[in-house]
N, C-alpha and C. Protein backbone atom coordinates (compact mmCIF):
# COMPACT_ATOMS: atom_id res chain seq x y z
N UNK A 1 29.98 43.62 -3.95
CA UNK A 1 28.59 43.30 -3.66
C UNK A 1 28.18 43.92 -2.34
N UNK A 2 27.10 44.73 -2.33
CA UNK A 2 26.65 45.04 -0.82
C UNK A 2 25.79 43.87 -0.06
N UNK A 3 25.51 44.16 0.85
CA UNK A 3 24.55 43.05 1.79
C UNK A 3 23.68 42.66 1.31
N UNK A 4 22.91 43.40 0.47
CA UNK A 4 21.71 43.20 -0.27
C UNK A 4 22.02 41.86 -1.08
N UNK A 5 22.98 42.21 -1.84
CA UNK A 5 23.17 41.07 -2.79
C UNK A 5 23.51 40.03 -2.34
N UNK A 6 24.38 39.81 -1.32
CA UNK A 6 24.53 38.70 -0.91
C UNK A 6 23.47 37.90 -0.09
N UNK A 7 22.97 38.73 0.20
CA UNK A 7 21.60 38.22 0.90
C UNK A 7 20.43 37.41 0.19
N UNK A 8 20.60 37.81 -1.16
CA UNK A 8 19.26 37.83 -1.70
C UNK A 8 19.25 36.16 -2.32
N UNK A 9 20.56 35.79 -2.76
CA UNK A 9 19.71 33.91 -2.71
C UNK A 9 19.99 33.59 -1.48
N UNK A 10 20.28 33.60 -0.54
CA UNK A 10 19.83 32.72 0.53
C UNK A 10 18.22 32.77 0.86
N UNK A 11 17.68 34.08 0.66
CA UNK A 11 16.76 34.48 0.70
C UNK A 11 15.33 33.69 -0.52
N UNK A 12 15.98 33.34 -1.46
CA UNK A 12 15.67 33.15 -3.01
C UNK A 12 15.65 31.37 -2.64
N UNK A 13 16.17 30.87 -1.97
CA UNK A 13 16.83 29.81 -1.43
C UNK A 13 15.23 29.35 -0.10
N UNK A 14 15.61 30.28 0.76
CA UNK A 14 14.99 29.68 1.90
C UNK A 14 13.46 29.66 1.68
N UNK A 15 12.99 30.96 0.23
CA UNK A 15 11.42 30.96 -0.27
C UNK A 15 11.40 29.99 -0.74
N UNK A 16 11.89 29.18 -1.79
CA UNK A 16 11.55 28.20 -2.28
C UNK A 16 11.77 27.07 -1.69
N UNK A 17 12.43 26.48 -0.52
CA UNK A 17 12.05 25.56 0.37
C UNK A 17 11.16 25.59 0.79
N UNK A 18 9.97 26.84 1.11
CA UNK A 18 9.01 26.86 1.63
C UNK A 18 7.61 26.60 0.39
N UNK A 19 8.42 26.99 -0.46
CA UNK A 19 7.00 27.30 -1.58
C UNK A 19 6.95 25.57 -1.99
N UNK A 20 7.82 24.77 -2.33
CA UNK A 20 7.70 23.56 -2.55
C UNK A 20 7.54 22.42 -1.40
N UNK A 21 7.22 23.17 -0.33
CA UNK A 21 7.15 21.92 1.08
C UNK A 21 5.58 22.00 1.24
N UNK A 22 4.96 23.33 1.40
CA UNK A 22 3.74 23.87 1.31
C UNK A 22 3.48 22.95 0.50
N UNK A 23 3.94 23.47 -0.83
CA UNK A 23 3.12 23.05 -2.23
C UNK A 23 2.70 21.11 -1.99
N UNK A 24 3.72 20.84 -1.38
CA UNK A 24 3.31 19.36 -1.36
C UNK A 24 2.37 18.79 -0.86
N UNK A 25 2.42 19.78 0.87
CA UNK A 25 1.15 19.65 1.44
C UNK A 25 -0.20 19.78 1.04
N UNK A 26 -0.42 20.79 0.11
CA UNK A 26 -1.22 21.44 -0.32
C UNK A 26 -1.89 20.75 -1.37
N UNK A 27 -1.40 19.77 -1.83
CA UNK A 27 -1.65 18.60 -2.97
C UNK A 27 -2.20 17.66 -2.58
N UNK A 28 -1.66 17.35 -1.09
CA UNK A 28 -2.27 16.43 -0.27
C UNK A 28 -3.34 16.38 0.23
N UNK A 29 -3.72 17.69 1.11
CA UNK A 29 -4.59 18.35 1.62
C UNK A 29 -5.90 18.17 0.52
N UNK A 30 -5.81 18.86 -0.57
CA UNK A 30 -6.99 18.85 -2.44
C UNK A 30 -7.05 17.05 -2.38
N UNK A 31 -5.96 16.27 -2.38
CA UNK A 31 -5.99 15.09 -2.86
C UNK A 31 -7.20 14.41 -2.05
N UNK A 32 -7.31 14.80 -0.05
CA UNK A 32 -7.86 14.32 0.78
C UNK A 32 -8.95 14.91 0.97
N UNK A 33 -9.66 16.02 0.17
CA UNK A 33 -10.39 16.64 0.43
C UNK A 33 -10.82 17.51 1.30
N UNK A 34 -9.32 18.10 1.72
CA UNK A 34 -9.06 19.08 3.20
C UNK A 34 -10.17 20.74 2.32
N UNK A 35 -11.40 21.24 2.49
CA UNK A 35 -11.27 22.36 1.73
C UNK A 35 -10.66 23.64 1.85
N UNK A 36 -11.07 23.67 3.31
CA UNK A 36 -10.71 24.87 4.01
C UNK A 36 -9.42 24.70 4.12
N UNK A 37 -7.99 24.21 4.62
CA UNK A 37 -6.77 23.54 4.89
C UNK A 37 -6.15 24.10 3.43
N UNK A 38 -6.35 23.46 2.48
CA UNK A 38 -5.78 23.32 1.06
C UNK A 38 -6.17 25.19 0.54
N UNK A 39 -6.62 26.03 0.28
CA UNK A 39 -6.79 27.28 0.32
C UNK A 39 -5.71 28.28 0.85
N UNK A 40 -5.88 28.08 2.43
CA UNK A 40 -4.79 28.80 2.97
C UNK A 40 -3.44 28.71 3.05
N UNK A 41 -3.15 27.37 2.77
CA UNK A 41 -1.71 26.61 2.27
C UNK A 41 -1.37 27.14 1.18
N UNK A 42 -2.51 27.30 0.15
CA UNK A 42 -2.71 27.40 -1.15
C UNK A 42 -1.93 29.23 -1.60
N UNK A 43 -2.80 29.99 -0.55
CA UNK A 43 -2.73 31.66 -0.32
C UNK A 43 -0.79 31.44 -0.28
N UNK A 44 -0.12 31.48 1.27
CA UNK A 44 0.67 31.35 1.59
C UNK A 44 2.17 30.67 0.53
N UNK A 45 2.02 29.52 -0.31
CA UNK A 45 2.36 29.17 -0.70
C UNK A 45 2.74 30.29 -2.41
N UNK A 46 2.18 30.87 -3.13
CA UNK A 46 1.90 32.05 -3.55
C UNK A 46 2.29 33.12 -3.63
N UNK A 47 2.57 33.64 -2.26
CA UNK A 47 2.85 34.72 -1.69
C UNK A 47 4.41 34.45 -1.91
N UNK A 48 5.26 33.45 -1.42
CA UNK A 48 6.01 33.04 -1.27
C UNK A 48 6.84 32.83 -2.98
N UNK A 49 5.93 32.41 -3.62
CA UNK A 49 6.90 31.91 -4.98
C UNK A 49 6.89 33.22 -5.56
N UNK A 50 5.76 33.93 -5.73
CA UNK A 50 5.80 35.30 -6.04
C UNK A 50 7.04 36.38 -5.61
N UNK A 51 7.32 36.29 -5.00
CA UNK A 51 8.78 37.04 -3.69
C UNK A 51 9.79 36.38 -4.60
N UNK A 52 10.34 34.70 -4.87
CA UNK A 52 10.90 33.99 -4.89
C UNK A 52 11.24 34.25 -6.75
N UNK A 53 10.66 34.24 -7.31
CA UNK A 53 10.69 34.27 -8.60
C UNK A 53 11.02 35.54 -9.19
N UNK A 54 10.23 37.07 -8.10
CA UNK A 54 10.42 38.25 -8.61
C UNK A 54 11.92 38.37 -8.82
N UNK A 55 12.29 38.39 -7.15
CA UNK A 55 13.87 38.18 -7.52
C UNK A 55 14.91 37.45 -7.88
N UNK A 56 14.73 36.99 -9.02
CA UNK A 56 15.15 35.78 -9.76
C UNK A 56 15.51 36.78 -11.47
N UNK A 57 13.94 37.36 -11.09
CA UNK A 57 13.76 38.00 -12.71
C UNK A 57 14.58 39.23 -12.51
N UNK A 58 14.83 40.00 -11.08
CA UNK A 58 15.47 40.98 -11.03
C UNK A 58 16.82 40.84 -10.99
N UNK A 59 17.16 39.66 -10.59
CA UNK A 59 18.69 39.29 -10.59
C UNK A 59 19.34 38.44 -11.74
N UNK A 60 18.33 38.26 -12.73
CA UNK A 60 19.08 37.35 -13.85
C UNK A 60 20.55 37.37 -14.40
N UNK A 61 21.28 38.13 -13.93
CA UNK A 61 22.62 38.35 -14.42
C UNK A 61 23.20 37.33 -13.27
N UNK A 62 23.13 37.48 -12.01
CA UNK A 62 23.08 37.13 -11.05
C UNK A 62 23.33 35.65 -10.78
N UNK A 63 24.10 34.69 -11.31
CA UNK A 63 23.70 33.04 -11.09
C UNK A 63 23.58 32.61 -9.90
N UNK A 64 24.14 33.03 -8.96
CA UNK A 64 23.94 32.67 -7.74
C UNK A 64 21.99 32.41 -7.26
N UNK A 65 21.48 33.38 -7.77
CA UNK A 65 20.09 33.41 -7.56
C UNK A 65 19.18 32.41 -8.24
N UNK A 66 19.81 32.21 -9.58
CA UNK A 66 19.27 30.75 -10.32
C UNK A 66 19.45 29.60 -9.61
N UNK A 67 20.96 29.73 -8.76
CA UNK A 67 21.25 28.49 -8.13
C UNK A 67 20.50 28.04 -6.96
N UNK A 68 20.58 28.76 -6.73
CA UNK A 68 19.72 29.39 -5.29
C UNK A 68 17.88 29.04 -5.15
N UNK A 69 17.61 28.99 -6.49
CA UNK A 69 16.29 28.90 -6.86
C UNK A 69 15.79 27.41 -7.09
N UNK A 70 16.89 27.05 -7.64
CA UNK A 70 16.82 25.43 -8.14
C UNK A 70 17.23 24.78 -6.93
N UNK A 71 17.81 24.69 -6.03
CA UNK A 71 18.55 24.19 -5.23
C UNK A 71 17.28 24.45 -4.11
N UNK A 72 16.64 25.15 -3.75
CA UNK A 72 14.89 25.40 -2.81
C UNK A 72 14.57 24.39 -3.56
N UNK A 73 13.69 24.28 -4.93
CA UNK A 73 13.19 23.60 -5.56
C UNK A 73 13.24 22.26 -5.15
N UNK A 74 15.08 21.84 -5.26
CA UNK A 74 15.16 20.06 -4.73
C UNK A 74 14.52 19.92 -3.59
N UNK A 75 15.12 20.84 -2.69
CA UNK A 75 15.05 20.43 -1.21
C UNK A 75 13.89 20.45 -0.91
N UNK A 76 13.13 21.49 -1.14
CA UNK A 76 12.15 21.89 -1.17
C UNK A 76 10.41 20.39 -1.21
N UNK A 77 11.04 19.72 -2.36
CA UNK A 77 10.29 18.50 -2.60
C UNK A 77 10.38 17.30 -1.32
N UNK A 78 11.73 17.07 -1.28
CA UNK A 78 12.60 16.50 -0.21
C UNK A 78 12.30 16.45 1.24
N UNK A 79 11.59 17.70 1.40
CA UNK A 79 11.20 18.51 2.92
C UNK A 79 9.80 17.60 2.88
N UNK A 80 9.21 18.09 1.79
CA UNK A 80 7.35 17.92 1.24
C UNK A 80 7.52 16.27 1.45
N UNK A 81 8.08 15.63 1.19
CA UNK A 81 7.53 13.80 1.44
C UNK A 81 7.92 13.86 2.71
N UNK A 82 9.10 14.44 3.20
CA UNK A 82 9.61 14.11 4.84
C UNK A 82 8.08 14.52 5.59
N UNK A 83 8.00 15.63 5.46
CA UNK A 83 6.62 16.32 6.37
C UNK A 83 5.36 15.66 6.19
N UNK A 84 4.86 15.26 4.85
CA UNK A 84 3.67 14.14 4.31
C UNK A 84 4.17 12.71 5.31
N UNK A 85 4.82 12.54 5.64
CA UNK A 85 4.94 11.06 6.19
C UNK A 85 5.19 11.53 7.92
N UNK A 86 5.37 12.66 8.23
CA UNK A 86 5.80 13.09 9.94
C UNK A 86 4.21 12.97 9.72
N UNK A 87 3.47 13.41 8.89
CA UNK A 87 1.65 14.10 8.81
C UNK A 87 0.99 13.09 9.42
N UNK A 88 1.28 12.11 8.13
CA UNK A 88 0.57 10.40 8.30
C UNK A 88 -0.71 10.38 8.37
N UNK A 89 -1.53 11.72 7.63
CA UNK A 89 -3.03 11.60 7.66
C UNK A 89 -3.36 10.86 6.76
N UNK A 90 -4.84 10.89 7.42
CA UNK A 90 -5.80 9.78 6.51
C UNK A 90 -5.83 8.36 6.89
N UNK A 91 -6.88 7.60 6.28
CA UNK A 91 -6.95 6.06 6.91
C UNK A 91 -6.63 5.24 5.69
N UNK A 92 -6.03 4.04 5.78
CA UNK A 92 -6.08 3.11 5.06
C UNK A 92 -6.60 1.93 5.17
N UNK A 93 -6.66 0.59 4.14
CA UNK A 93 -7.23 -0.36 4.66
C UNK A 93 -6.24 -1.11 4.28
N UNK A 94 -6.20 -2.42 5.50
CA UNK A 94 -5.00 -3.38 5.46
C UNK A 94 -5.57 -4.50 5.56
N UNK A 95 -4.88 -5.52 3.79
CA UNK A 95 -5.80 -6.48 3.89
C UNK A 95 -5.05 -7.83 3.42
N UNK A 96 -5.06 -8.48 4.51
CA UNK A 96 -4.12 -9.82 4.67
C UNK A 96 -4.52 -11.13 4.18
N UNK A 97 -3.77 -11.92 3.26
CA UNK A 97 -3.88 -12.82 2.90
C UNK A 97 -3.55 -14.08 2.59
N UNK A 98 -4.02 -15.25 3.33
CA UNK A 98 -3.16 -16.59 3.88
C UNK A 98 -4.05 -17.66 4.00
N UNK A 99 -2.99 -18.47 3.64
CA UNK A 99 -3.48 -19.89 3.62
C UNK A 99 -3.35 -20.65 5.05
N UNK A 100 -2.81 -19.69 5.68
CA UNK A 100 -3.06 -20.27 7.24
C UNK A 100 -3.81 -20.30 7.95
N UNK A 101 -4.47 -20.48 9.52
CA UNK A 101 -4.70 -19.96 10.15
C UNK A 101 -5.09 -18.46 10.61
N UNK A 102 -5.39 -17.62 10.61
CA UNK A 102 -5.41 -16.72 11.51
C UNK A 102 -6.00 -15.70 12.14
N UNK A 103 -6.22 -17.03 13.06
CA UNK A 103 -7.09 -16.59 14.57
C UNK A 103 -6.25 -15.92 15.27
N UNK A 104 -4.50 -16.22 15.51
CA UNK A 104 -3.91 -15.51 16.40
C UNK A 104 -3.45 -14.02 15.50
N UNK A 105 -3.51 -13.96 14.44
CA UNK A 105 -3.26 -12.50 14.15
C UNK A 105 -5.05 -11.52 14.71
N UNK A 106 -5.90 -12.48 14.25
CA UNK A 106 -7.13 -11.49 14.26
C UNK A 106 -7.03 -11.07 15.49
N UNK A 107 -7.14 -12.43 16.81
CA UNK A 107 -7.03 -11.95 18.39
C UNK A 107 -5.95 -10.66 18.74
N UNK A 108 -4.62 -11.31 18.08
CA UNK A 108 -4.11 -9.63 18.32
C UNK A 108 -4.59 -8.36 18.21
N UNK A 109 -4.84 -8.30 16.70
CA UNK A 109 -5.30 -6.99 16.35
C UNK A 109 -6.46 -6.61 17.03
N UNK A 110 -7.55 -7.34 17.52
CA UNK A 110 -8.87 -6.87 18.15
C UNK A 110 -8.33 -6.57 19.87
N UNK A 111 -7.45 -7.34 20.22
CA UNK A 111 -6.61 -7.24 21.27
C UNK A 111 -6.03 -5.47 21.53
N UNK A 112 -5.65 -5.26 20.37
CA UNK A 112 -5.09 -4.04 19.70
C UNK A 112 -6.06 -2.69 19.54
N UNK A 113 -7.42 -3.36 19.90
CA UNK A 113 -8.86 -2.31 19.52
C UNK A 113 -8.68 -2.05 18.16
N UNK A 114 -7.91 -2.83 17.00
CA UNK A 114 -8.34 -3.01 15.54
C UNK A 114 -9.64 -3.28 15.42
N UNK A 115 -10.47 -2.89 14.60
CA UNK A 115 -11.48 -3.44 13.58
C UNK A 115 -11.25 -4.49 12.87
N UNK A 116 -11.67 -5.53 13.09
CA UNK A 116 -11.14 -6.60 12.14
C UNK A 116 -12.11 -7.58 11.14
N UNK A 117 -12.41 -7.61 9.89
CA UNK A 117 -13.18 -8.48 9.31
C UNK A 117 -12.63 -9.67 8.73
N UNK A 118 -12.67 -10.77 8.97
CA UNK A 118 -12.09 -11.77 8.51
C UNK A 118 -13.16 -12.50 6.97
N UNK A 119 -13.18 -13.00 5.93
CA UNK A 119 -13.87 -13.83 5.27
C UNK A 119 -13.15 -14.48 4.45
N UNK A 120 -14.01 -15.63 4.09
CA UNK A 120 -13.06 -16.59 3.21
C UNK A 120 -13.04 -16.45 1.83
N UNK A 121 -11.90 -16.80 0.71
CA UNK A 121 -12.06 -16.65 -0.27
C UNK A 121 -10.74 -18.01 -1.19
N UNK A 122 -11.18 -17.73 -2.34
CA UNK A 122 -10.43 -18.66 -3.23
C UNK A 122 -9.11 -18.23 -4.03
N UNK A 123 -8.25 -18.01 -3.28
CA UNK A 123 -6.95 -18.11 -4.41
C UNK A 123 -6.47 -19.04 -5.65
N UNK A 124 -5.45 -18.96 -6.12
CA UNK A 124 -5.01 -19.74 -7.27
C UNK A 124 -4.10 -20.40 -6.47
N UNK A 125 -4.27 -20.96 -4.90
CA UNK A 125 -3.90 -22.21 -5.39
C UNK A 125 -4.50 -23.05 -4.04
N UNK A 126 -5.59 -22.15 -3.75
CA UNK A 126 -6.95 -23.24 -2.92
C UNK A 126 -7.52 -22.33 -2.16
N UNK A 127 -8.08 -22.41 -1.05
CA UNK A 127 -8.90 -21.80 -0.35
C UNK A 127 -7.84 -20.55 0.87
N UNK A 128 -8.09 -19.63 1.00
CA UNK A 128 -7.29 -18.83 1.58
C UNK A 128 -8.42 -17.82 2.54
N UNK A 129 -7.58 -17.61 3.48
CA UNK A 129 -8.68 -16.46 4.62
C UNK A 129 -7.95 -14.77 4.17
N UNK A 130 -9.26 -14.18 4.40
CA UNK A 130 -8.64 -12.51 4.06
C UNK A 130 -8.97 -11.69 5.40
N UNK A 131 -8.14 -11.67 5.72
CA UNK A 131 -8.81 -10.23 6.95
C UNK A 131 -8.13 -9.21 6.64
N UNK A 132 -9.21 -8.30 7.22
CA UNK A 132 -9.06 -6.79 6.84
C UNK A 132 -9.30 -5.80 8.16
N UNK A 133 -8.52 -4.59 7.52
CA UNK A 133 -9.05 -3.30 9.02
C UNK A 133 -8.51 -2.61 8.42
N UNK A 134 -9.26 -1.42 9.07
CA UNK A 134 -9.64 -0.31 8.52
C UNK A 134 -8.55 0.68 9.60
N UNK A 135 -7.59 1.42 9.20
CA UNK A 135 -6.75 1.72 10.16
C UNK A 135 -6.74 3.23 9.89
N UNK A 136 -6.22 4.25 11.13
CA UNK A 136 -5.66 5.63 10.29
C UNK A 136 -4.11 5.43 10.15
N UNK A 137 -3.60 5.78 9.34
CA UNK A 137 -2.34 5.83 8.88
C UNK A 137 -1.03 5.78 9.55
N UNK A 138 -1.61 6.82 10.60
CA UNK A 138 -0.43 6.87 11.55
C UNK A 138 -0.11 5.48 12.18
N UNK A 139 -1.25 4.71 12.45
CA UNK A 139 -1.40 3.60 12.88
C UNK A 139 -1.03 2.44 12.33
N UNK A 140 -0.62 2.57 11.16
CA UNK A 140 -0.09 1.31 9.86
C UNK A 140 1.31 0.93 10.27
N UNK A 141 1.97 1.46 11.36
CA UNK A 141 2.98 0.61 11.53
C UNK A 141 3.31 0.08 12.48
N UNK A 142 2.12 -0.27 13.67
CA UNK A 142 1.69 -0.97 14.72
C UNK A 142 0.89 -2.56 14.07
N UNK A 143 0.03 -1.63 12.68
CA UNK A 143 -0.55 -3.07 11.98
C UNK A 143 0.48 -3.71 11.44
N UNK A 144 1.31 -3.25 11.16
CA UNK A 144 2.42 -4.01 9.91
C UNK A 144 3.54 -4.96 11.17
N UNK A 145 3.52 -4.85 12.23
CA UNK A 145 4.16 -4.94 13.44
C UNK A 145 3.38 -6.11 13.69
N UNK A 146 2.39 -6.35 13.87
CA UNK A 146 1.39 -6.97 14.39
C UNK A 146 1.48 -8.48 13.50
N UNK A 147 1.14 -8.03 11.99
CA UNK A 147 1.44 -8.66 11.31
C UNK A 147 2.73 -9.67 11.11
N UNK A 148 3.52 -8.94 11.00
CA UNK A 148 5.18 -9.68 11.24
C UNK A 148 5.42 -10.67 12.35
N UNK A 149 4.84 -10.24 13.29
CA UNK A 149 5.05 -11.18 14.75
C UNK A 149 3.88 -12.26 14.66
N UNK A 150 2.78 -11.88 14.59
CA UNK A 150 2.12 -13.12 14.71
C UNK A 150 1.72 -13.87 13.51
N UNK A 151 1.90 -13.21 12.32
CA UNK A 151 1.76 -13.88 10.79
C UNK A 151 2.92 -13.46 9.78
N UNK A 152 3.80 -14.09 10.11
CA UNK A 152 5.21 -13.73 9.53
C UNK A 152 5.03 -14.33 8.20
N UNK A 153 5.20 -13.60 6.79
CA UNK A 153 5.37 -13.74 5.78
C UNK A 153 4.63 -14.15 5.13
N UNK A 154 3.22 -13.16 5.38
CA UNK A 154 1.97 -13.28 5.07
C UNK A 154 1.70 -12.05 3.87
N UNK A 155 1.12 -12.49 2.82
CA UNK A 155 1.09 -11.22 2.22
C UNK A 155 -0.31 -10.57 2.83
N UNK A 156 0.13 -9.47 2.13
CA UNK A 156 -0.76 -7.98 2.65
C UNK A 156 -0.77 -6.97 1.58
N UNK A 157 -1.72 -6.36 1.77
CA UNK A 157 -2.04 -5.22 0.83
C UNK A 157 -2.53 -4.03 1.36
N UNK A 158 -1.79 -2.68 1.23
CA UNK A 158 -2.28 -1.19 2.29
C UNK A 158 -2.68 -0.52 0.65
N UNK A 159 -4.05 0.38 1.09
CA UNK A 159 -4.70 1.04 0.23
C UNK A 159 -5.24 1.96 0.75
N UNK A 160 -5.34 2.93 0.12
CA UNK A 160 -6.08 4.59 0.77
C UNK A 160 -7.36 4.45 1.20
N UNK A 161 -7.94 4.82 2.15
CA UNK A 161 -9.55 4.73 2.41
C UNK A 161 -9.93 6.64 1.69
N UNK A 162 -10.94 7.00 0.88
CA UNK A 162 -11.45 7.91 0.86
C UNK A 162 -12.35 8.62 1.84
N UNK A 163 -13.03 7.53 2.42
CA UNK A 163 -13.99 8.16 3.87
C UNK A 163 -14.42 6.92 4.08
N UNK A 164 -14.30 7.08 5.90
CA UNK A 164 -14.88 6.04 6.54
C UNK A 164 -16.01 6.20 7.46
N UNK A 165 -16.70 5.27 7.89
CA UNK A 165 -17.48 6.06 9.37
C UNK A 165 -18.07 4.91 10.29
N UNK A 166 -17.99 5.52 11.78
CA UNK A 166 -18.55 4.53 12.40
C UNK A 166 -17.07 3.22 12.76
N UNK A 167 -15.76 3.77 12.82
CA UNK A 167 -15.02 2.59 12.69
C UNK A 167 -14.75 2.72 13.98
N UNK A 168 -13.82 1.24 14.09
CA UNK A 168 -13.15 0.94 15.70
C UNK A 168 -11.73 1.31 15.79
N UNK A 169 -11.09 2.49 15.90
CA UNK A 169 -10.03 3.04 16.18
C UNK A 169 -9.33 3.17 17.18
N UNK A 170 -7.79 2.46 17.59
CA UNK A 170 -7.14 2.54 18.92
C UNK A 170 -7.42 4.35 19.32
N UNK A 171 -7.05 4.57 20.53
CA UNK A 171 -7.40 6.35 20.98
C UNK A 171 -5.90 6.21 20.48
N UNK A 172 -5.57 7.29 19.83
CA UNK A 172 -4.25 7.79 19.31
C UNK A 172 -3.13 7.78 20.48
N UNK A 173 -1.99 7.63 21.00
CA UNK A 173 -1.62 7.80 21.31
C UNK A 173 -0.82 9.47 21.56
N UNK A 174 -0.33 10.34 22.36
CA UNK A 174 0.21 11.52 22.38
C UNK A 174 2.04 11.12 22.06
N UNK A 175 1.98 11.92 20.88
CA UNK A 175 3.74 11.37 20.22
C UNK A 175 4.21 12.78 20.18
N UNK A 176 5.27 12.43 20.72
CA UNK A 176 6.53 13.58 20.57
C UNK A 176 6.95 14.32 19.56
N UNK A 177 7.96 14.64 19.18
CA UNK A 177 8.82 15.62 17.81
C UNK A 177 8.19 16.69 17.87
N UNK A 178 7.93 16.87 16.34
CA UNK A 178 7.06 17.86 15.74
C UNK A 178 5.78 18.02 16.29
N UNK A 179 5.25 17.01 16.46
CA UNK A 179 3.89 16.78 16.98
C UNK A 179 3.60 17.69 18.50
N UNK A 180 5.43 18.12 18.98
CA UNK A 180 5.09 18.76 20.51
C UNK A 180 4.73 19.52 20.43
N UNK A 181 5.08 20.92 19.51
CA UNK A 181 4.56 21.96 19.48
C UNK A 181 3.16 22.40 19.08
N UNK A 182 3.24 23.33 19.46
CA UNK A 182 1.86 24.12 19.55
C UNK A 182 1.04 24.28 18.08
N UNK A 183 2.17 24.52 16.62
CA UNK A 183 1.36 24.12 15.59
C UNK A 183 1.10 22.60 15.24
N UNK A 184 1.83 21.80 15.57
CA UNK A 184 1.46 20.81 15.60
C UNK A 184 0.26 20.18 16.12
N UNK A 185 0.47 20.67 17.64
CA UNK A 185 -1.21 20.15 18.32
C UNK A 185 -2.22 20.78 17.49
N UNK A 186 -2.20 21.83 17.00
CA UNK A 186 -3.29 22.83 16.08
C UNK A 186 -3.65 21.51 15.04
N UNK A 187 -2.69 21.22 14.11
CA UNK A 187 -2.79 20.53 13.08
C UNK A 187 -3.74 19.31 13.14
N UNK A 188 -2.88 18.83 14.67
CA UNK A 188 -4.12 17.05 14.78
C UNK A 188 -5.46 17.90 15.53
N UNK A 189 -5.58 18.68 15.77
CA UNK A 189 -6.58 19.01 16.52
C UNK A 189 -8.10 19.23 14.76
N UNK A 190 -7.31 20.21 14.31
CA UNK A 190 -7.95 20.64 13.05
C UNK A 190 -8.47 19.48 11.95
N UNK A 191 -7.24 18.49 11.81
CA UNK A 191 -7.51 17.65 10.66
C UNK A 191 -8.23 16.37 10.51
N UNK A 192 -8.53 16.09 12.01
CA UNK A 192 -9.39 14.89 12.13
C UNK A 192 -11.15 15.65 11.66
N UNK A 193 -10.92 16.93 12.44
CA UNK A 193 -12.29 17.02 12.15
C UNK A 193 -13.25 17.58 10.81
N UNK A 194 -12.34 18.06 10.37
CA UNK A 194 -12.59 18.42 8.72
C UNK A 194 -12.76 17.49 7.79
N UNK A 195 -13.65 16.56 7.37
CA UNK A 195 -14.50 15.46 6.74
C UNK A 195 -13.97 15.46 5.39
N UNK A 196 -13.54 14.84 4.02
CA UNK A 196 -13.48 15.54 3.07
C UNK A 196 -14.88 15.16 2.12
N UNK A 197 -15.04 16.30 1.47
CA UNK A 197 -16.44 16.36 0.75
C UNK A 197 -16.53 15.32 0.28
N UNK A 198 -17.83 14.30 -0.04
CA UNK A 198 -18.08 13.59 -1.22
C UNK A 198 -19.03 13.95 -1.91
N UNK A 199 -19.07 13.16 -2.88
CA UNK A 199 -20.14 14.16 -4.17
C UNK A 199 -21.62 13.05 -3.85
N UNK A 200 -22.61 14.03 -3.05
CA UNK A 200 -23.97 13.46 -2.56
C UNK A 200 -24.11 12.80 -1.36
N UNK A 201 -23.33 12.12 -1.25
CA UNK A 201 -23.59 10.87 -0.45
C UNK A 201 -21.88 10.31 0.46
N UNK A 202 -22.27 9.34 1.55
CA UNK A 202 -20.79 9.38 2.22
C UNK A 202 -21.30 7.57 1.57
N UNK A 203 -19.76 7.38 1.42
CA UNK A 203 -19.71 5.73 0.81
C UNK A 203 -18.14 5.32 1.57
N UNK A 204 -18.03 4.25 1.29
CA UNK A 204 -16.84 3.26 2.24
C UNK A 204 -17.08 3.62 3.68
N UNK A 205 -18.48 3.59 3.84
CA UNK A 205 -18.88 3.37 5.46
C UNK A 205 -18.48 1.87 5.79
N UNK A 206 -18.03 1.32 6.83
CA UNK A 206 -17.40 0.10 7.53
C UNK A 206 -16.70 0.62 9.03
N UNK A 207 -17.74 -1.12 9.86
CA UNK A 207 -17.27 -0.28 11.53
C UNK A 207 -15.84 -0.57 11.39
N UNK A 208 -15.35 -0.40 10.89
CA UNK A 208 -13.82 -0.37 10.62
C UNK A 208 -12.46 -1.65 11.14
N UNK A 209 -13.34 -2.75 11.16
CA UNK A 209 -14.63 -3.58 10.22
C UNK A 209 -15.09 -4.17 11.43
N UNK A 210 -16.28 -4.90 10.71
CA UNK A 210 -17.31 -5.65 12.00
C UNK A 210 -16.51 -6.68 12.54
N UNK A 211 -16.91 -6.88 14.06
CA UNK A 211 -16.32 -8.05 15.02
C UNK A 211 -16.61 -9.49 14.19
């Protein structure tokens, strides 16, 4: 075998870790209504399986390159949820529900610069309080924190927000890792401000929620 060949699934290998980590993003991005974001992911991602597949078809005798192909593929997915959850875009809504008290969870969370709406409602098996807030994602595990300590073993429910506006959001904190580098800062810099389309009209407006 010359260099070439040996080269060529690692190569066959390291495209398709990329084409399926992209690809995940890129699902995410369409799912959230990123337009511009989801395109160029979209381009790139492409480019990449195209390369990845040619030589697959040129090496079919070749198993190493099949292996090589499938084996991107796993990891490849593997990478795509790791990086979707380092991402942590988008907002959700977190919405708690108890037959207790709770004034000392709400005081926290507003304590917290949460949005918090509290109202009453009727369960099946008497009268129960619901509060809610409107959180960004990254932020859901300061609420879930919050929760545990001052309303321990309270149920709760986290759900995707499609678009919000006008809400009460802690200022993000500046976090380390991935987040240090320079595409990273690009990324939070870019993705807050790119809105995702709605069809006419903006809906699930809430000050994220009222005092």
């Amino acid at each position: 075998m010359d260099d070439w060949t040996c080269l060529t699934p690692l190569l066959i290998f390291a495209a398709e870790v990329c084409v399926c980590t992209i690809c995940t993003i890129r699902i995410i991005f369409v799912a959230r209504g990123y337009k511009y974001l989801a395109p160029v992911f979209g381009f790139f991602e492409i480019i990449l399986w195209l390369f990845a597949i040619q030589q697959v078809m040129t090496n079919l005798s070749n198993w190493h390159c099949s292996l090589a192909f499938a084996l991107g593929f796993t990891l490849g997915n593997l990478l795509g949820i790791v990086v979707e959850k380092k991402l942590a875009m988008g907002t959700v809504i977190v919405r708690v529900i108890t037959h207790r008290d709770a004034f000392e969870l709400i005081e926290q969370l507003r304590a917290a610069n949460f949005g918090v709406t509290c109202v009453e409602g009727q369960g099946g098996s008497g009268r129960v309080q619901i509060v809610m807030t409107v959180v960004k994602r990254r932020q859901l595990r300061e609420v879930v924190a919050l929760i545990d300590e001052h309303h321990p073993n309270a149920f709760y429910a986290v759900d995707d927000v499609q678009a919000a506006c006008d809400g009460i959001f802690p200022t993000p904190r500046e976090r380390l890792g991935m987040f240090a580098f320079p595409l990273g800062k690009l990324l939070r810099s870019v993705l807050p401000q790119e809105q995702p389309e709605l069809s006419g009209h903006r809906y699930g407006c809430s000050d994220g929620a009222a005092e």
